[in-house]
N, C-alpha and C. Protein backbone atom coordinates (compact mmCIF):
# COMPACT_ATOMS: atom_id res chain seq x y z
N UNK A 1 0.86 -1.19 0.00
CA UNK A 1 0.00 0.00 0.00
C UNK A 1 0.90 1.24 0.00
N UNK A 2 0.84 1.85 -0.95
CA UNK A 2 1.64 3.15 -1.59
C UNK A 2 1.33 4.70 -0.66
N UNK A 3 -0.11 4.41 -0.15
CA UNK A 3 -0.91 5.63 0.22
C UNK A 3 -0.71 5.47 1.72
N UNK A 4 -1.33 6.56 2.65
CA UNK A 4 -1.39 6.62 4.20
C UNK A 4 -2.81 6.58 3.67
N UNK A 5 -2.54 5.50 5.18
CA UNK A 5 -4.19 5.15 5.58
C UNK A 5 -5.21 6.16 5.66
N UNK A 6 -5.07 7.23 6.50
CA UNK A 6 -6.11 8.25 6.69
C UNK A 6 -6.51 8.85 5.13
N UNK A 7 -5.26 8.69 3.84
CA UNK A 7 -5.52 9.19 2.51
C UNK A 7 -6.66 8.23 2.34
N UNK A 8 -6.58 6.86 2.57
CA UNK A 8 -7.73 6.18 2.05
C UNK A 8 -9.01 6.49 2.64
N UNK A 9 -8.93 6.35 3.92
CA UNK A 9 -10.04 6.95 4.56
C UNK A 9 -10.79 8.06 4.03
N UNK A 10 -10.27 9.06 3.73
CA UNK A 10 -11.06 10.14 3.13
C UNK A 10 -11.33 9.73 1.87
N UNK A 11 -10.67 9.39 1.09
CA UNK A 11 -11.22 8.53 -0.01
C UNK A 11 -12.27 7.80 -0.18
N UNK A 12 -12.27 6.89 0.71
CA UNK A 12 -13.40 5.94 0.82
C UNK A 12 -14.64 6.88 1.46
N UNK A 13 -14.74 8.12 2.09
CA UNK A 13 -16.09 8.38 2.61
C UNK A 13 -16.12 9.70 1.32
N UNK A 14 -15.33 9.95 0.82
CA UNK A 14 -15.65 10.54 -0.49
C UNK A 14 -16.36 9.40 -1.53
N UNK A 15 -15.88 8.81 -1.48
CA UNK A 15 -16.44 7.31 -3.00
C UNK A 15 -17.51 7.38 -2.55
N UNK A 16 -18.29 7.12 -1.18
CA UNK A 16 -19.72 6.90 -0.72
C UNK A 16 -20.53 7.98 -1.47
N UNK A 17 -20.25 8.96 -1.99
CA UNK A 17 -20.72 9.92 -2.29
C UNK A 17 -21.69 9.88 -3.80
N UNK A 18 -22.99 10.02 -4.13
CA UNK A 18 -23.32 10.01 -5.57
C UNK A 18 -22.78 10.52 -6.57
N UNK A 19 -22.30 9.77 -7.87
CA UNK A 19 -21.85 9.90 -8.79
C UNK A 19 -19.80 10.29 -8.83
N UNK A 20 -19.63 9.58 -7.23
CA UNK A 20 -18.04 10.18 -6.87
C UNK A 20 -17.28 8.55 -7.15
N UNK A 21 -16.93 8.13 -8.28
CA UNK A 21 -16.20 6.82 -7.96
C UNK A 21 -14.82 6.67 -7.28
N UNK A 22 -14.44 5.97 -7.16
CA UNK A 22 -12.81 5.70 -6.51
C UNK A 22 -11.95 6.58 -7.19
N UNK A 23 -11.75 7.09 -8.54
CA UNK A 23 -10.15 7.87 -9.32
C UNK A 23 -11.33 8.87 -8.79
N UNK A 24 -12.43 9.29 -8.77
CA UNK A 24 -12.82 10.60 -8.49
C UNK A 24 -12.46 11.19 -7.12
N UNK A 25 -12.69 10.21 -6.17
CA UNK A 25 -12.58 10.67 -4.62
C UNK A 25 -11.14 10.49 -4.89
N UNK A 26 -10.23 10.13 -5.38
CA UNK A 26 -8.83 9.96 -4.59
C UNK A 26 -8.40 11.32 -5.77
N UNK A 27 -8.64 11.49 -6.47
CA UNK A 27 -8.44 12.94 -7.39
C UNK A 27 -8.98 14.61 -6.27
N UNK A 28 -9.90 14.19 -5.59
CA UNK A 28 -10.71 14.69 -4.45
C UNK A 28 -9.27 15.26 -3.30
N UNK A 29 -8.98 13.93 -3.12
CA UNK A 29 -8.07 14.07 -1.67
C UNK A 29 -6.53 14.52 -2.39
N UNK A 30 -6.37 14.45 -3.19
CA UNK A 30 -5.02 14.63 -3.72
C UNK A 30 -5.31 16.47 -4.13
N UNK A 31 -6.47 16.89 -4.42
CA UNK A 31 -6.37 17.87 -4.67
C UNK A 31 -6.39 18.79 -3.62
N UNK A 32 -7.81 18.43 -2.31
CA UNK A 32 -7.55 18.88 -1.07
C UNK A 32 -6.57 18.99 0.54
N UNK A 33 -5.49 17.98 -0.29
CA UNK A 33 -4.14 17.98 0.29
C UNK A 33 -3.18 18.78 -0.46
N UNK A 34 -3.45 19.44 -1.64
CA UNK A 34 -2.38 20.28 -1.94
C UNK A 34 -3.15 22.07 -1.72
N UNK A 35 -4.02 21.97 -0.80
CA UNK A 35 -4.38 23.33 -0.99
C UNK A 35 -4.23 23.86 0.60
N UNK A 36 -4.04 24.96 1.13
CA UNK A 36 -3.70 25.64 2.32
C UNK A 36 -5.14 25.21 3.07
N UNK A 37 -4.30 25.00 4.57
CA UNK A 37 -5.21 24.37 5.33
C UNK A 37 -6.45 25.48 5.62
N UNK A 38 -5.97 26.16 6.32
CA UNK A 38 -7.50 27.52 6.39
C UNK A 38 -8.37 27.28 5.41
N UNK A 39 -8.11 26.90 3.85
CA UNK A 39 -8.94 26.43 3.12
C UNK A 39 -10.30 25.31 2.74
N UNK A 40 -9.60 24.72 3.41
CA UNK A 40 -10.18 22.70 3.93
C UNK A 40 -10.49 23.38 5.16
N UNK A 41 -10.21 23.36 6.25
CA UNK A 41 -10.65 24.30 7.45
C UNK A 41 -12.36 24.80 6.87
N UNK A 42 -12.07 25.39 6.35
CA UNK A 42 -12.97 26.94 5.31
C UNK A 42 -14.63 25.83 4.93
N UNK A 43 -14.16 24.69 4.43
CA UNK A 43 -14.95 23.77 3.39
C UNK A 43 -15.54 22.72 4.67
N UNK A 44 -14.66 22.45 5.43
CA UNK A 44 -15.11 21.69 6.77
C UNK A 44 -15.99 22.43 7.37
N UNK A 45 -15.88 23.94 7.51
CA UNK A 45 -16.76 24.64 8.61
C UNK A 45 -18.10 24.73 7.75
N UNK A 46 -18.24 24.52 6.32
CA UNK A 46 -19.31 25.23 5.55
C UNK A 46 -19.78 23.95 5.93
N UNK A 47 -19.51 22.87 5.49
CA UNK A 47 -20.40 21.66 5.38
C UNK A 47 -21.17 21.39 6.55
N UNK A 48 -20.32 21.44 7.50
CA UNK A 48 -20.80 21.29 8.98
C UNK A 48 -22.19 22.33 9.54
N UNK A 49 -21.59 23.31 8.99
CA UNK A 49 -22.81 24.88 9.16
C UNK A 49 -24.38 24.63 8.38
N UNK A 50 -24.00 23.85 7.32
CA UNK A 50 -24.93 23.57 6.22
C UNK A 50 -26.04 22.59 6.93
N UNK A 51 -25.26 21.33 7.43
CA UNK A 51 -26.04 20.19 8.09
C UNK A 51 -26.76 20.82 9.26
N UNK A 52 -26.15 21.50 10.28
CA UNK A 52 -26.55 21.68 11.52
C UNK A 52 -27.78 23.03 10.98
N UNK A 53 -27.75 24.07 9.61
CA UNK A 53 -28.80 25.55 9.66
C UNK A 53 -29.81 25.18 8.41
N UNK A 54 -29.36 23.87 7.68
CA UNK A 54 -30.71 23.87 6.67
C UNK A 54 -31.42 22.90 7.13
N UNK A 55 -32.48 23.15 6.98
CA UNK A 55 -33.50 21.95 7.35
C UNK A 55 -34.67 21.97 6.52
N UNK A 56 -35.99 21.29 6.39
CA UNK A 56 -36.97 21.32 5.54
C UNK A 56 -38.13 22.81 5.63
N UNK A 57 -38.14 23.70 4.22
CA UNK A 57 -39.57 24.41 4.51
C UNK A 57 -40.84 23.98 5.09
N UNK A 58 -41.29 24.81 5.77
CA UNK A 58 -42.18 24.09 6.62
C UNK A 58 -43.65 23.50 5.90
N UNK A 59 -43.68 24.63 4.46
CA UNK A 59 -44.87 24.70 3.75
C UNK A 59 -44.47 23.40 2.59
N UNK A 60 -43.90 23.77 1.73
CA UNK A 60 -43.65 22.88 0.46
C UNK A 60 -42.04 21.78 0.71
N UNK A 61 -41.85 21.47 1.75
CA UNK A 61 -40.76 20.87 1.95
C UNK A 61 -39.26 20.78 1.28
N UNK A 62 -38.84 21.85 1.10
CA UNK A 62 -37.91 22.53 -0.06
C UNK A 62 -36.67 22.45 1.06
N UNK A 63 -35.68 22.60 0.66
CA UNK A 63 -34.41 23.14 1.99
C UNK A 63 -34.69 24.55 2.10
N UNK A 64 -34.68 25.06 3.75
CA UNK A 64 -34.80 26.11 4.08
C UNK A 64 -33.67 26.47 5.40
N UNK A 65 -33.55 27.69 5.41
CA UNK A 65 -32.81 28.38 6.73
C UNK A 65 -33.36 29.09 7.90
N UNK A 66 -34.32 28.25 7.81
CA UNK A 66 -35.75 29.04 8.74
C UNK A 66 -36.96 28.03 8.35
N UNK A 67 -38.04 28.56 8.77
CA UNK A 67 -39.26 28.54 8.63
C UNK A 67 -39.95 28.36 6.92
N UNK A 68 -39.79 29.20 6.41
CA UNK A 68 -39.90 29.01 4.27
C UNK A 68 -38.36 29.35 4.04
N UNK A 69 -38.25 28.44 3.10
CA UNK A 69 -37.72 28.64 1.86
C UNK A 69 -37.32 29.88 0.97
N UNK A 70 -36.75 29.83 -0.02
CA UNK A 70 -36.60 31.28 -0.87
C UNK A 70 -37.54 30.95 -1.44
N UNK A 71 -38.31 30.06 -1.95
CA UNK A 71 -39.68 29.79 -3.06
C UNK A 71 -40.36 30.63 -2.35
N UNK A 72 -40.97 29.95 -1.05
CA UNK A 72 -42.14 30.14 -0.36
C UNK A 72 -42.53 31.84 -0.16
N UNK A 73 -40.90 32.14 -0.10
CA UNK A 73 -41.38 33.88 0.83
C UNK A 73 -41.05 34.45 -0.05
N UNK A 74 -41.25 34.22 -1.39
CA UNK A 74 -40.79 35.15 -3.05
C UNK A 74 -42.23 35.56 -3.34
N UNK A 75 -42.87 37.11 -2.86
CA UNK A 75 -44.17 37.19 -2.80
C UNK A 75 -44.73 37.25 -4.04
N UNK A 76 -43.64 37.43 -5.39
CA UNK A 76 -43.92 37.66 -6.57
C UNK A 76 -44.45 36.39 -7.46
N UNK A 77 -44.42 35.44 -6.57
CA UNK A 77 -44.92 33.79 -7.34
C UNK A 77 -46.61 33.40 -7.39
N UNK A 78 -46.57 33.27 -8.24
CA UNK A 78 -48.25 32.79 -7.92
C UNK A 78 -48.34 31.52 -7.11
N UNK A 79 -49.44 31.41 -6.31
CA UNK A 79 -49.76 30.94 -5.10
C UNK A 79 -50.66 29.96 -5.30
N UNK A 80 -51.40 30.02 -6.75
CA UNK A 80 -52.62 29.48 -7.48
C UNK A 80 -51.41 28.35 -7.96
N UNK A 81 -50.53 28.67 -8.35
CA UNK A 81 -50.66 27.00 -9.13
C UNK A 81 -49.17 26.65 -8.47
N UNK A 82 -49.18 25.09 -8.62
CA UNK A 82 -48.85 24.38 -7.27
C UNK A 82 -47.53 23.31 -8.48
N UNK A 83 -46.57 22.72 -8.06
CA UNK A 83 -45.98 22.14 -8.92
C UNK A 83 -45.55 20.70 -7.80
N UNK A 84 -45.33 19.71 -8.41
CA UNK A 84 -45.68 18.75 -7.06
C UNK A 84 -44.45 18.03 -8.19
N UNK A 85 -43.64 17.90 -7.16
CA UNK A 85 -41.75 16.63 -7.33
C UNK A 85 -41.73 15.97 -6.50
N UNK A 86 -40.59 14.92 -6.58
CA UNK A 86 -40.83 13.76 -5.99
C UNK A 86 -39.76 14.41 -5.02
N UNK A 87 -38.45 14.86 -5.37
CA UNK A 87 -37.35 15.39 -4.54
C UNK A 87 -36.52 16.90 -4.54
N UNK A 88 -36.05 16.98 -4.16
CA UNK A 88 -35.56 18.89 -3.69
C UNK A 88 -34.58 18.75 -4.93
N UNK A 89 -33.88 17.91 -5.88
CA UNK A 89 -33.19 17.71 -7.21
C UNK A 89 -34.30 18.44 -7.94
N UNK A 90 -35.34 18.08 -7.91
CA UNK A 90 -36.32 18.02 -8.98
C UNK A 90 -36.81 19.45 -9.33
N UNK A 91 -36.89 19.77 -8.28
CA UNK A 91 -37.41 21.41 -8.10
C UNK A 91 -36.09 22.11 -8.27
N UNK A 92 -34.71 21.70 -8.07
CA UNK A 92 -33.87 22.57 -8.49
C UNK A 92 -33.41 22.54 -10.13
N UNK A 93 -34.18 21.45 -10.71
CA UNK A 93 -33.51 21.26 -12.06
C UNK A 93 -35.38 22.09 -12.45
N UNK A 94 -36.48 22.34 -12.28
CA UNK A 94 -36.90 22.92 -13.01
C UNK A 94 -36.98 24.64 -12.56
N UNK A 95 -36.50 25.21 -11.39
CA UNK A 95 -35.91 26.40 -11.10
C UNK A 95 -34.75 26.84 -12.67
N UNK A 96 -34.30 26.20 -12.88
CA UNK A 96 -33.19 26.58 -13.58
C UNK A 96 -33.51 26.68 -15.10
N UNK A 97 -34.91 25.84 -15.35
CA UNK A 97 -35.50 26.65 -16.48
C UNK A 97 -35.88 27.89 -16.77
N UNK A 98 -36.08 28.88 -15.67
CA UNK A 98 -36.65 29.95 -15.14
C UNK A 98 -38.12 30.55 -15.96
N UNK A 99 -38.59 28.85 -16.42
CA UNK A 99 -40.17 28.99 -17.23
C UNK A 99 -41.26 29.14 -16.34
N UNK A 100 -40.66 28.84 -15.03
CA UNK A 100 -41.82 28.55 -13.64
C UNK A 100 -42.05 29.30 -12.49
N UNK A 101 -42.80 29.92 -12.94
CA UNK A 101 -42.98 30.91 -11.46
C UNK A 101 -43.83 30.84 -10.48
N UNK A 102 -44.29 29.73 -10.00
CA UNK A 102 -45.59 29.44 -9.31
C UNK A 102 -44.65 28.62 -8.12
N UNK A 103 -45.26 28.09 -7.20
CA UNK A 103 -44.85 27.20 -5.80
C UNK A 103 -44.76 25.46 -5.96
N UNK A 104 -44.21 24.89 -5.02
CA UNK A 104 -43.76 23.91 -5.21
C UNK A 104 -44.22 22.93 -4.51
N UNK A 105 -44.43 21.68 -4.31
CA UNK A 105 -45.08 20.74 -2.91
C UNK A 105 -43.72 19.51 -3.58
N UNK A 106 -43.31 19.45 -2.16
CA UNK A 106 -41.91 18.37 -2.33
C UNK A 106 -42.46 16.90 -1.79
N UNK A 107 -42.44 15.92 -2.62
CA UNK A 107 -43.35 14.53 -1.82
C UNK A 107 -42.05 13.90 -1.02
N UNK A 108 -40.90 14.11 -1.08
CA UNK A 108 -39.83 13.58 -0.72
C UNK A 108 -39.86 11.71 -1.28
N UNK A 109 -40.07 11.53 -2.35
CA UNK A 109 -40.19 10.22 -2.61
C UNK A 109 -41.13 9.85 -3.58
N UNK A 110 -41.86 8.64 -3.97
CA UNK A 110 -42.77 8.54 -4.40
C UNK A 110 -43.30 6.96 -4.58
N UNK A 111 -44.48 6.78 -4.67
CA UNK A 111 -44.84 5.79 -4.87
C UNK A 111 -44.42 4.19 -5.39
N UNK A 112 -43.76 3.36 -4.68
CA UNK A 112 -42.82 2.32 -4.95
C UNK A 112 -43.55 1.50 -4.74
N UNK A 113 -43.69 0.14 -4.95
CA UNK A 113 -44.53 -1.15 -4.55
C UNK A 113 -43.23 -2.02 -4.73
N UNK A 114 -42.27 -1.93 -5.32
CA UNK A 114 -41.13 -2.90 -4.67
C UNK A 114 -40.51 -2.79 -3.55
N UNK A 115 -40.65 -1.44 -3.10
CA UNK A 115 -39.72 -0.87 -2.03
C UNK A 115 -40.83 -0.52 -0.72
N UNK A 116 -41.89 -0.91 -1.08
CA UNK A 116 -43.14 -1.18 0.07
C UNK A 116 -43.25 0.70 0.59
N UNK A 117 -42.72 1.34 -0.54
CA UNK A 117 -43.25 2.33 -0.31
C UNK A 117 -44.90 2.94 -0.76
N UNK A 118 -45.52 3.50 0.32
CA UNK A 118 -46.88 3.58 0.20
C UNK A 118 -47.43 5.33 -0.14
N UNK A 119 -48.27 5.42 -0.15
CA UNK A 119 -49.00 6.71 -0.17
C UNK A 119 -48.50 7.55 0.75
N UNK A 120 -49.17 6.59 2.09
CA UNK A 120 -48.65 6.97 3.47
C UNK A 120 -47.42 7.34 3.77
N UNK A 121 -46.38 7.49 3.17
CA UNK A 121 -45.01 7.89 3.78
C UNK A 121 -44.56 9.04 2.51
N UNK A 122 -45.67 9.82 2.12
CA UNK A 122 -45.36 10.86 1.25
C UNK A 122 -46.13 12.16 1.64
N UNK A 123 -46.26 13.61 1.31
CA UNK A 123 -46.47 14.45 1.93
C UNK A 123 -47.96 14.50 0.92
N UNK A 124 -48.50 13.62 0.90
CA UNK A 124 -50.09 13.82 0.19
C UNK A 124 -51.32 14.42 1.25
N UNK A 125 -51.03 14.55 2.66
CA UNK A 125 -52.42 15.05 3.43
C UNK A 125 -51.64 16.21 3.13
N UNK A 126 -50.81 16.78 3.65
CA UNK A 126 -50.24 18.28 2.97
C UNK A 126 -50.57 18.60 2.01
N UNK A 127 -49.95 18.19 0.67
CA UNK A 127 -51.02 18.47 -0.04
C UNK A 127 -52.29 19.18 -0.54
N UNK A 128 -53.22 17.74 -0.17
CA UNK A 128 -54.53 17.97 0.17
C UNK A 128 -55.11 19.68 0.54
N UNK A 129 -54.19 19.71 2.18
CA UNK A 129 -54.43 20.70 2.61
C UNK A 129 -54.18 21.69 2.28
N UNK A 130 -53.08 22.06 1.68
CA UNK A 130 -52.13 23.67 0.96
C UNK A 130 -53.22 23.77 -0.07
N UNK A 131 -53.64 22.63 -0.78
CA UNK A 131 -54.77 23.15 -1.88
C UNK A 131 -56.02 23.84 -1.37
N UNK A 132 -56.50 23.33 -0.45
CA UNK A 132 -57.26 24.11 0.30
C UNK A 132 -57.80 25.07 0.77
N UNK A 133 -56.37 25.70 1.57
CA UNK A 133 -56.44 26.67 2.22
C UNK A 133 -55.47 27.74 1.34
N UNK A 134 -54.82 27.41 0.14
CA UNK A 134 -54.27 28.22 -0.56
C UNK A 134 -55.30 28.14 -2.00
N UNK A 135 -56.13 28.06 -1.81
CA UNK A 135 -57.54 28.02 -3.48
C UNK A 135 -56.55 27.99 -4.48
N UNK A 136 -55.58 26.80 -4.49
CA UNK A 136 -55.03 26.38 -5.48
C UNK A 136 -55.49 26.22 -6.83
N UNK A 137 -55.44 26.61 -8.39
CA UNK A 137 -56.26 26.71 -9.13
C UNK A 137 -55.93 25.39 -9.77
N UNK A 138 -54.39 25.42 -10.20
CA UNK A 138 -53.56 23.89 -10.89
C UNK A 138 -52.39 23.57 -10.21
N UNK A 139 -52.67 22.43 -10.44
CA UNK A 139 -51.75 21.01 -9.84
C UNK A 139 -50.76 20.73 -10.93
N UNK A 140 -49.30 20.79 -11.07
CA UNK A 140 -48.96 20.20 -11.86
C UNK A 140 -48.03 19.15 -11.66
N UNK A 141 -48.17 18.21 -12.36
CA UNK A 141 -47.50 16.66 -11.27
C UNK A 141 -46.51 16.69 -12.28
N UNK A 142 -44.88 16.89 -11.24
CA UNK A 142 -43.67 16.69 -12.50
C UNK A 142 -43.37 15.74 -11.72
N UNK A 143 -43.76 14.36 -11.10
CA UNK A 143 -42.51 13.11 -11.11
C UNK A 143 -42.55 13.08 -12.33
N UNK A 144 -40.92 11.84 -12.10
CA UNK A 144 -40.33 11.44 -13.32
C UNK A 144 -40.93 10.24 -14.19
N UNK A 145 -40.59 10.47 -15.65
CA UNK A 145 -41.42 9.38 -16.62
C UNK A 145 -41.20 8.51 -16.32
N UNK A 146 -40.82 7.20 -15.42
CA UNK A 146 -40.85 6.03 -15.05
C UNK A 146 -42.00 5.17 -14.73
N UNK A 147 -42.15 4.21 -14.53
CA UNK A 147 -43.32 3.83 -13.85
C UNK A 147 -43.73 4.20 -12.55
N UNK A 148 -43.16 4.20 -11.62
CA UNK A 148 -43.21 4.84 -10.15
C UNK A 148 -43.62 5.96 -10.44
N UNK A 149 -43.54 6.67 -11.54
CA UNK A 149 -43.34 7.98 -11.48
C UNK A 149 -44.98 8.64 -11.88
N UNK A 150 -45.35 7.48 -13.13
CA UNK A 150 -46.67 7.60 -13.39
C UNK A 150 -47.74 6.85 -12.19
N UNK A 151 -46.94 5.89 -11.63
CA UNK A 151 -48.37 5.56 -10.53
C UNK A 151 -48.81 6.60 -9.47
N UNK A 152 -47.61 7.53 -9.14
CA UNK A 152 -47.54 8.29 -8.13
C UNK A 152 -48.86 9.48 -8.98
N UNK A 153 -48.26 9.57 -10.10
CA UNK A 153 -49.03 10.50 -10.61
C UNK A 153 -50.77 10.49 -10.99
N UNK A 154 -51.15 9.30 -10.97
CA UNK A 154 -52.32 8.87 -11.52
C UNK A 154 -53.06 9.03 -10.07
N UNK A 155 -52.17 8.27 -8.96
CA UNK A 155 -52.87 8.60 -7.75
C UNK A 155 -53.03 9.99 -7.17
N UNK A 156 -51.95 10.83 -7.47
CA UNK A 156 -52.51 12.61 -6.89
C UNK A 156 -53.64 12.90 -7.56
N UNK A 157 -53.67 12.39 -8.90
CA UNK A 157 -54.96 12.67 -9.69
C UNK A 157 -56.25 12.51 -9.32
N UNK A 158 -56.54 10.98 -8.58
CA UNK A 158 -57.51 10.62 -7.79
C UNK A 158 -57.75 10.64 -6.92
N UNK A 159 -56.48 11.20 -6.31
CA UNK A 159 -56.65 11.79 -4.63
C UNK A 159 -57.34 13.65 -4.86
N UNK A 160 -57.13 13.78 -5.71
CA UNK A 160 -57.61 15.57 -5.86
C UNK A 160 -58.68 15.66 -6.97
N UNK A 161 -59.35 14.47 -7.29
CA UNK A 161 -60.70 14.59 -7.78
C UNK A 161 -61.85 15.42 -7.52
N UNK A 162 -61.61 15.02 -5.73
CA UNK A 162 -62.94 16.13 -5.28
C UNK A 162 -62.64 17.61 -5.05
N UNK A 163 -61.90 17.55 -4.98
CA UNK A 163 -61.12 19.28 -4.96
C UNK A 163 -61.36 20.43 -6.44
N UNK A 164 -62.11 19.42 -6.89
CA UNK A 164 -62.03 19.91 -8.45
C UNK A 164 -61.05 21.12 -9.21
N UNK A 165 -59.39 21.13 -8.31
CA UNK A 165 -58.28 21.51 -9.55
C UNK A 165 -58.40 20.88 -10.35
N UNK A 166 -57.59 21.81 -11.55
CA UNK A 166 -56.76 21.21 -12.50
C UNK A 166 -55.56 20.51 -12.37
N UNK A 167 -55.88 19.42 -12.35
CA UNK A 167 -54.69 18.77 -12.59
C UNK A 167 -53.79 17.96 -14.05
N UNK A 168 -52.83 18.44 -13.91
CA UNK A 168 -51.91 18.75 -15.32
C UNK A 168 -50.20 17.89 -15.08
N UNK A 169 -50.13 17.38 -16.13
CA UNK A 169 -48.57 16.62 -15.81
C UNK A 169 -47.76 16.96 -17.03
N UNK A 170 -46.57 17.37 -16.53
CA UNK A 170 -45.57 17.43 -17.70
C UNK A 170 -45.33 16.84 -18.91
N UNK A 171 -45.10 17.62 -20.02
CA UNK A 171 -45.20 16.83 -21.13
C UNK A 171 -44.46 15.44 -21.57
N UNK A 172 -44.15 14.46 -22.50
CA UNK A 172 -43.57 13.55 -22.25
C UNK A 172 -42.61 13.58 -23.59
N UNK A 173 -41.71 14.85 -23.06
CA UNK A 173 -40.56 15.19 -23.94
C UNK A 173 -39.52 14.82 -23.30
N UNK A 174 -39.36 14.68 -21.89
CA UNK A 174 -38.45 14.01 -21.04
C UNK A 174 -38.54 12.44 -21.37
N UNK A 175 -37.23 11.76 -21.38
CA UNK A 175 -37.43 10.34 -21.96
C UNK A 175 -37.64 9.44 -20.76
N UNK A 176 -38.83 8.41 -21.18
CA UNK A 176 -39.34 7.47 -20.52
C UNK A 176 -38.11 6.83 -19.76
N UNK A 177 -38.33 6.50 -18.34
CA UNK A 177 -37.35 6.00 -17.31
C UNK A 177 -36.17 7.28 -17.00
N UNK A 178 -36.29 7.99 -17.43
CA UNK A 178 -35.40 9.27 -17.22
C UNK A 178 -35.43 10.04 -15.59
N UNK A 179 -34.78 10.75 -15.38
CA UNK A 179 -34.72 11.74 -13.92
C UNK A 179 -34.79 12.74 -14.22
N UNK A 180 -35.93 13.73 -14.04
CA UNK A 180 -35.92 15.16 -14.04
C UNK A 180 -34.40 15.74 -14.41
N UNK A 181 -34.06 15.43 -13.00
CA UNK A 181 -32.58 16.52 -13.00
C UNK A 181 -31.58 16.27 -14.11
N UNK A 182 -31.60 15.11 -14.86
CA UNK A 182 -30.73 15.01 -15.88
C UNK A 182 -30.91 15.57 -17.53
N UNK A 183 -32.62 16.08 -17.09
CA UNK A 183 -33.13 16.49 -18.87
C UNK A 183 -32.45 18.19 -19.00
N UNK A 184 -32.21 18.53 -20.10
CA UNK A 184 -31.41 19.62 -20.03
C UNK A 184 -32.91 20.66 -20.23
N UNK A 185 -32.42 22.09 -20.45
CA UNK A 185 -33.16 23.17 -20.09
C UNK A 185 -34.27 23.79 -20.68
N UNK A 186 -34.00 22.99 -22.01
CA UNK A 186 -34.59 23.57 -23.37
C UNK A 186 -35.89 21.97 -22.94
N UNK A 187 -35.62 20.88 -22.99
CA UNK A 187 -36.25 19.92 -22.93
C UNK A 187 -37.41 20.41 -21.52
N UNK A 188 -36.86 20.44 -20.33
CA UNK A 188 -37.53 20.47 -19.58
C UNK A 188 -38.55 21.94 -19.36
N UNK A 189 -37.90 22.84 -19.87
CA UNK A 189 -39.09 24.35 -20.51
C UNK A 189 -40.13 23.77 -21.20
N UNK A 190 -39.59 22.97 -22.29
CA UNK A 190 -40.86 22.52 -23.42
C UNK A 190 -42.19 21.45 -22.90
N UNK A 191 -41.50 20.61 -21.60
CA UNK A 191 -42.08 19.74 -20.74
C UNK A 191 -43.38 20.47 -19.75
N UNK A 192 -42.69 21.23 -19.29
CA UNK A 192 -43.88 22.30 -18.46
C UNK A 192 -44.29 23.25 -19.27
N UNK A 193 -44.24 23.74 -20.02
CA UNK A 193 -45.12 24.74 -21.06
C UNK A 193 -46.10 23.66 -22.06
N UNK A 194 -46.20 22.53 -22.23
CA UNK A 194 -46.74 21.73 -22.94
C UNK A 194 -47.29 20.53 -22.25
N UNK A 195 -47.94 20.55 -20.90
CA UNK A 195 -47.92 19.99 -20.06
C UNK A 195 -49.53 19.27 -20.19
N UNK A 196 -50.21 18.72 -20.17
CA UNK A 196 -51.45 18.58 -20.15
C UNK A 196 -52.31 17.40 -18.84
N UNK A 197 -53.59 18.19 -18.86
CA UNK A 197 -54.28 17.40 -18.31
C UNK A 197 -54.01 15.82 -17.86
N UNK A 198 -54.50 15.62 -16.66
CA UNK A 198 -54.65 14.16 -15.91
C UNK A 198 -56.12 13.95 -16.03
N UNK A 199 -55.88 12.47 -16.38
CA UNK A 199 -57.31 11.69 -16.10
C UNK A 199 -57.29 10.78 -15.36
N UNK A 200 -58.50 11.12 -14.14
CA UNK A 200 -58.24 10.65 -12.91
C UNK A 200 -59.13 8.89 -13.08
């Protein structure tokens, strides 16, 4: 073994990381060992600050530093129409279209039957309720084109039947089995501007 142990160590809890393989994390540590410590210091204190001051918006479950979000307390958004993701990726990859100016409902997940994930362990009575008490006009369901993605979707549909919104799902210019966050900008603009109706 060529390396010091603690090099691997950081290595290895870098590799744990999504989309970080082994030449990536050890490219990682080789680079953050040649840079001045106050620096790494600098990157240690942010990460740490990050975990312990963001936590979930209280309204649409977004990362927040408080109570809402930057969505939530942007008074310039319409309030009427509602955009419903499976994860806080999802809402940051269609932020970056900057086609969307309306609010967000984060399910943190979605509808699995292999993974014995249920209704119940998603933010659907929320939901429910924000439509409610915010006279939500449209619903627009962006999970992803997968199957999970459409069961989740068919069920908000029939869960918000009696509520009589509109409910509307992204167009299917994003490719089937795909992840939101990976469709680029032009694709995913054309996805929510061309979005149509659910049948519940």
């Amino acid at each position: 073994m060529f390396l010091p142990k603690r090099f691997i160590e950081v290595s290895a809890r870098l590799g744990n990381l999504p989309g970080i393989g082994p030449k990536a994390a050890d490219r990682l540590v080789f680079y953050l060992l040649d840079q001045p410590e106050d620096d790494v210091r600098a990157l240690a204190e942010s990460l740490m600050a990050a975990k312990r001051e963001i936590t979930f918006c209280r309204r649409c479950g977004n990362f927040a530093q408080g109570d809402l979000c930057e969505v939530c307390q942007d008074s310039s958004r319409d309030a009427k129409l509602l955009c419903v993701v499976e994860e806080i990726r999802d809402l940051s990859a269609i932020e970056k279209t900057g086609a969307y100016r309306g609010l967000y409902h984060v399910l943190h997940g979605r509808i699995d039957p292999i993974a014995h994930v249920g209704p119940g362990e998603l933010q659907l009575g929320r939901l429910v309720e924000r439509i409610h008490l915010d006279d939500v006009r449209e619903v627009i369901v962006a999970t992803n084109p997968n199957f999970n993605g459409d069961i989740t979707a068919m069920y908000i549909a029939k869960l918000l039947v009696a509520s009589e919104v509109r409910v509307t799902r992204i167009a299917t210019g994003i490719p089937k089995g795909s992840d939101l966050e990976f469709a680029d900008i032009f694709t995913l603009t054309q996805a929510l501007e061309k979005r149509t109706d659910v049948q519940a």
